[in-house]
PDB file of N, CA and C in Angstrom:
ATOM      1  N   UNK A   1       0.838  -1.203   0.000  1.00  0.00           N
ATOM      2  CA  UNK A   1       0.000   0.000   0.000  1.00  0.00           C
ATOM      3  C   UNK A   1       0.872   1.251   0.000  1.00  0.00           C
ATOM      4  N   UNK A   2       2.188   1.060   0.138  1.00  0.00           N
ATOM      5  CA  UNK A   2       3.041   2.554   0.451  1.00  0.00           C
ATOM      6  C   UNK A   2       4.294   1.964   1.140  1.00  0.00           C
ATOM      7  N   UNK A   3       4.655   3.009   2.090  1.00  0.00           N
ATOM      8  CA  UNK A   3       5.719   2.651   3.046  1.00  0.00           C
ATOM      9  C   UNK A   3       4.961   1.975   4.122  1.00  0.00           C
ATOM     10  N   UNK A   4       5.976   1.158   5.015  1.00  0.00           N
ATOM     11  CA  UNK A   4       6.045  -0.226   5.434  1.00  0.00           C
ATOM     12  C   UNK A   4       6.698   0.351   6.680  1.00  0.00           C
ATOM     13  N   UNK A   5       6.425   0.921   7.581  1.00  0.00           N
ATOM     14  CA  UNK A   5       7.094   1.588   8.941  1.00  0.00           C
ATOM     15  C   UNK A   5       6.701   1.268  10.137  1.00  0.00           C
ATOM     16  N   UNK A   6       7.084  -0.182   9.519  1.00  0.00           N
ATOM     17  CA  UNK A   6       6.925  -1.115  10.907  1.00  0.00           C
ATOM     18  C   UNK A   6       5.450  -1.080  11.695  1.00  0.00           C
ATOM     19  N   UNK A   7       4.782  -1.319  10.182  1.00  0.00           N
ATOM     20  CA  UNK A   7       3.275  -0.772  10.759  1.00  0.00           C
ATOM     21  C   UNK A   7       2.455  -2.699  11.180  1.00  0.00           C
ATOM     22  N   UNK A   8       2.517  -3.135  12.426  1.00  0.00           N
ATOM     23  CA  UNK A   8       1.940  -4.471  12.242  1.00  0.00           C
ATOM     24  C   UNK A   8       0.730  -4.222  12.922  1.00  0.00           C
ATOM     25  N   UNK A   9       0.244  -3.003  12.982  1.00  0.00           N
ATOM     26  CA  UNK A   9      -1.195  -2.868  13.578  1.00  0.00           C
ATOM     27  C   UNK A   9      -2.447  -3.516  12.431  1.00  0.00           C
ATOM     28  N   UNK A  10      -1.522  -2.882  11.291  1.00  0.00           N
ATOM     29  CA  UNK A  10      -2.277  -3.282   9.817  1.00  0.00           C
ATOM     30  C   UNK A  10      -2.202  -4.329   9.840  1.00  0.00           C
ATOM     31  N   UNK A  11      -1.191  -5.000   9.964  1.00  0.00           N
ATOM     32  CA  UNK A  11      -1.817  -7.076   9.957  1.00  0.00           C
ATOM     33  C   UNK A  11      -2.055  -7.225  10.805  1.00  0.00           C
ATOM     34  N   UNK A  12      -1.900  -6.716  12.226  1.00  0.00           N
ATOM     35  CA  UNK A  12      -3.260  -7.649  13.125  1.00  0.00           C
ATOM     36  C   UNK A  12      -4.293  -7.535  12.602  1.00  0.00           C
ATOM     37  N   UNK A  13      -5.284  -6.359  12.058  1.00  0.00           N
ATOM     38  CA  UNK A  13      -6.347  -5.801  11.530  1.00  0.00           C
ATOM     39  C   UNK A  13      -6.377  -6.778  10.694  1.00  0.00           C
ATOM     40  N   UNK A  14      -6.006  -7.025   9.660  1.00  0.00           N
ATOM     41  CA  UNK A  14      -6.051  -7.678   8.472  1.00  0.00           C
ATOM     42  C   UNK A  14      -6.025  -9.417   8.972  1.00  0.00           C
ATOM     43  N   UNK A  15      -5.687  -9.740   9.711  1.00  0.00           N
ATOM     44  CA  UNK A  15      -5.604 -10.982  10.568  1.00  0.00           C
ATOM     45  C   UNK A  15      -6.694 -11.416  11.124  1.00  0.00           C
ATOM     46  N   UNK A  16      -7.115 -10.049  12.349  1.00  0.00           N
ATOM     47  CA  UNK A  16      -8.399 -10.339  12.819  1.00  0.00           C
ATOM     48  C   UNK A  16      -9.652 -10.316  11.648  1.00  0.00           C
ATOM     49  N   UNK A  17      -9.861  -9.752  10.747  1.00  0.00           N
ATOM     50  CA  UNK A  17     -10.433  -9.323   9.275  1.00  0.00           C
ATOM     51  C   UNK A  17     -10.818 -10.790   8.495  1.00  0.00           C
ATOM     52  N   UNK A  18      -9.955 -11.408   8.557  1.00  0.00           N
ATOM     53  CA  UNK A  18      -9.835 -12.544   7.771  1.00  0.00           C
ATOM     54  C   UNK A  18     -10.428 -13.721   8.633  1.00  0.00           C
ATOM     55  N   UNK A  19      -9.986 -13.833  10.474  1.00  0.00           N
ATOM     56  CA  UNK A  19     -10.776 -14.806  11.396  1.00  0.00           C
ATOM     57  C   UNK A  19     -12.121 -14.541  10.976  1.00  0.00           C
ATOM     58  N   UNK A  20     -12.328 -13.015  11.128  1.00  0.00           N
ATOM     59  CA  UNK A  20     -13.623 -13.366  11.071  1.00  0.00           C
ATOM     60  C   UNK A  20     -14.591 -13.639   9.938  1.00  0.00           C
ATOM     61  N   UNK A  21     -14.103 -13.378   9.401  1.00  0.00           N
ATOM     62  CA  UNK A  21     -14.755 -13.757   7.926  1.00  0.00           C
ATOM     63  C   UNK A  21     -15.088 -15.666   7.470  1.00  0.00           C
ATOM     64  N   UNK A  22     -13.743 -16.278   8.404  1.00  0.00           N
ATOM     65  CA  UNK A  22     -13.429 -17.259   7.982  1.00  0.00           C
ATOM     66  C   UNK A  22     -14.958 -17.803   8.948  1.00  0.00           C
ATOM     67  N   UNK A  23     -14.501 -17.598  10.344  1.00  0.00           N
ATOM     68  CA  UNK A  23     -15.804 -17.792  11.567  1.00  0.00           C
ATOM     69  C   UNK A  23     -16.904 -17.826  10.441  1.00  0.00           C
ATOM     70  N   UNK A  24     -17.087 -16.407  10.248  1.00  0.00           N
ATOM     71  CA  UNK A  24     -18.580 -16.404   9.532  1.00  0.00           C
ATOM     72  C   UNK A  24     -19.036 -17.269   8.774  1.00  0.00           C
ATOM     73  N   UNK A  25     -17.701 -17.392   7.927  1.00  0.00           N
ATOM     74  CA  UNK A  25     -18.214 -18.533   6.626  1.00  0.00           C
ATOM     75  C   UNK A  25     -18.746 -19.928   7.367  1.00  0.00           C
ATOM     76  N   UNK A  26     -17.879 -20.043   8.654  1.00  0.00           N
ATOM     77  CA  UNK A  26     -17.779 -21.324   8.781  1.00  0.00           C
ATOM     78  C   UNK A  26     -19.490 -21.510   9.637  1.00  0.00           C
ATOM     79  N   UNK A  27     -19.745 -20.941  10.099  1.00  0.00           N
ATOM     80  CA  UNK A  27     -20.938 -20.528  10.805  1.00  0.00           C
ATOM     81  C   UNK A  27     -21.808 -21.003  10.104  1.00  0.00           C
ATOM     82  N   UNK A  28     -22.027 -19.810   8.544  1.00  0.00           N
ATOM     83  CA  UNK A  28     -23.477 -20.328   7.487  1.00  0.00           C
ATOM     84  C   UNK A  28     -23.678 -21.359   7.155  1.00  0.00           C
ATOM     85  N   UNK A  29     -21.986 -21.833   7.037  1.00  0.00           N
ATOM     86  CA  UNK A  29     -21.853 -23.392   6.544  1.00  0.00           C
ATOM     87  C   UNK A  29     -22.542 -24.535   7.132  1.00  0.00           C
ATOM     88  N   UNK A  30     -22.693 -24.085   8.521  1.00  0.00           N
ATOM     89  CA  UNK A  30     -22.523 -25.244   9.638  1.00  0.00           C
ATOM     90  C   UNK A  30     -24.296 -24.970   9.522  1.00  0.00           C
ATOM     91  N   UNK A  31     -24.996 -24.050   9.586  1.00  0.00           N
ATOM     92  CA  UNK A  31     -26.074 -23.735   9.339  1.00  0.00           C
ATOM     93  C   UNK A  31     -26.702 -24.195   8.357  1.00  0.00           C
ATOM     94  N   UNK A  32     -26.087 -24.152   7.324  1.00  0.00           N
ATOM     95  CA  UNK A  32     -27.022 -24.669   5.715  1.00  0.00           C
ATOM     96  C   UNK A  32     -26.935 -26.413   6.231  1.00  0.00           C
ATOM     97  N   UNK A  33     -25.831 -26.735   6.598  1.00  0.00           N
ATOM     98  CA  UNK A  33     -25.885 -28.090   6.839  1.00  0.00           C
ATOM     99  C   UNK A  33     -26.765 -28.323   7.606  1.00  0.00           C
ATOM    100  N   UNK A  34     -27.227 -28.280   9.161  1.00  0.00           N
ATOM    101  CA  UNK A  34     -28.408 -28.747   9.702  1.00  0.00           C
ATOM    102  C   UNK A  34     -29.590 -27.976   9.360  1.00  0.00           C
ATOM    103  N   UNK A  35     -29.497 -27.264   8.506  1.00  0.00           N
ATOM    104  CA  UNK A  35     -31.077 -26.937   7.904  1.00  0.00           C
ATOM    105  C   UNK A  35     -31.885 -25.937   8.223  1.00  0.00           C
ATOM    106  N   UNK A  36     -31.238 -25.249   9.313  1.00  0.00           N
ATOM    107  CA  UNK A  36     -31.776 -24.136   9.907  1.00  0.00           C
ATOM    108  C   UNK A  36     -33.235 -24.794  10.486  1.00  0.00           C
ATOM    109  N   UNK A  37     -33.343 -25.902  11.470  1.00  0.00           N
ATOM    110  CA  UNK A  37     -34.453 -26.140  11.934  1.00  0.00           C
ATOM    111  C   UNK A  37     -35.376 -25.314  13.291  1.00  0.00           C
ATOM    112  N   UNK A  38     -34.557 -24.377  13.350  1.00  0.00           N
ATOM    113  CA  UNK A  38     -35.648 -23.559  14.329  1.00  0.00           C
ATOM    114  C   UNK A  38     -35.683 -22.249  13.684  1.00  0.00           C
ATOM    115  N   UNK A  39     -35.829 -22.321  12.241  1.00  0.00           N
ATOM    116  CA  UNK A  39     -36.189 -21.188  11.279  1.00  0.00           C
ATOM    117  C   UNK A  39     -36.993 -21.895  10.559  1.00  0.00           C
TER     118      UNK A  39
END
């Protein structure tokens, strides 16, 4: 993105960014699989 000044706040961000995304996915997933039976 630019200069690189020892910035690792940006990859924690980008780290935590990506857990959660992954969580999420893994979440709907786990959801479509049992069927959503109390929906």
């Amino acid at each position: 993105m630019g200069l690189n000044n020892n910035n690792n706040i940006g990859s924690v961000v980008i780290k935590i960014s990506l857990a959660l995304l992954v969580v999420f996915i893994v979440i709907c997933a786990v959801q479509l699989l049992i069927g959503l039976p109390a929906g």
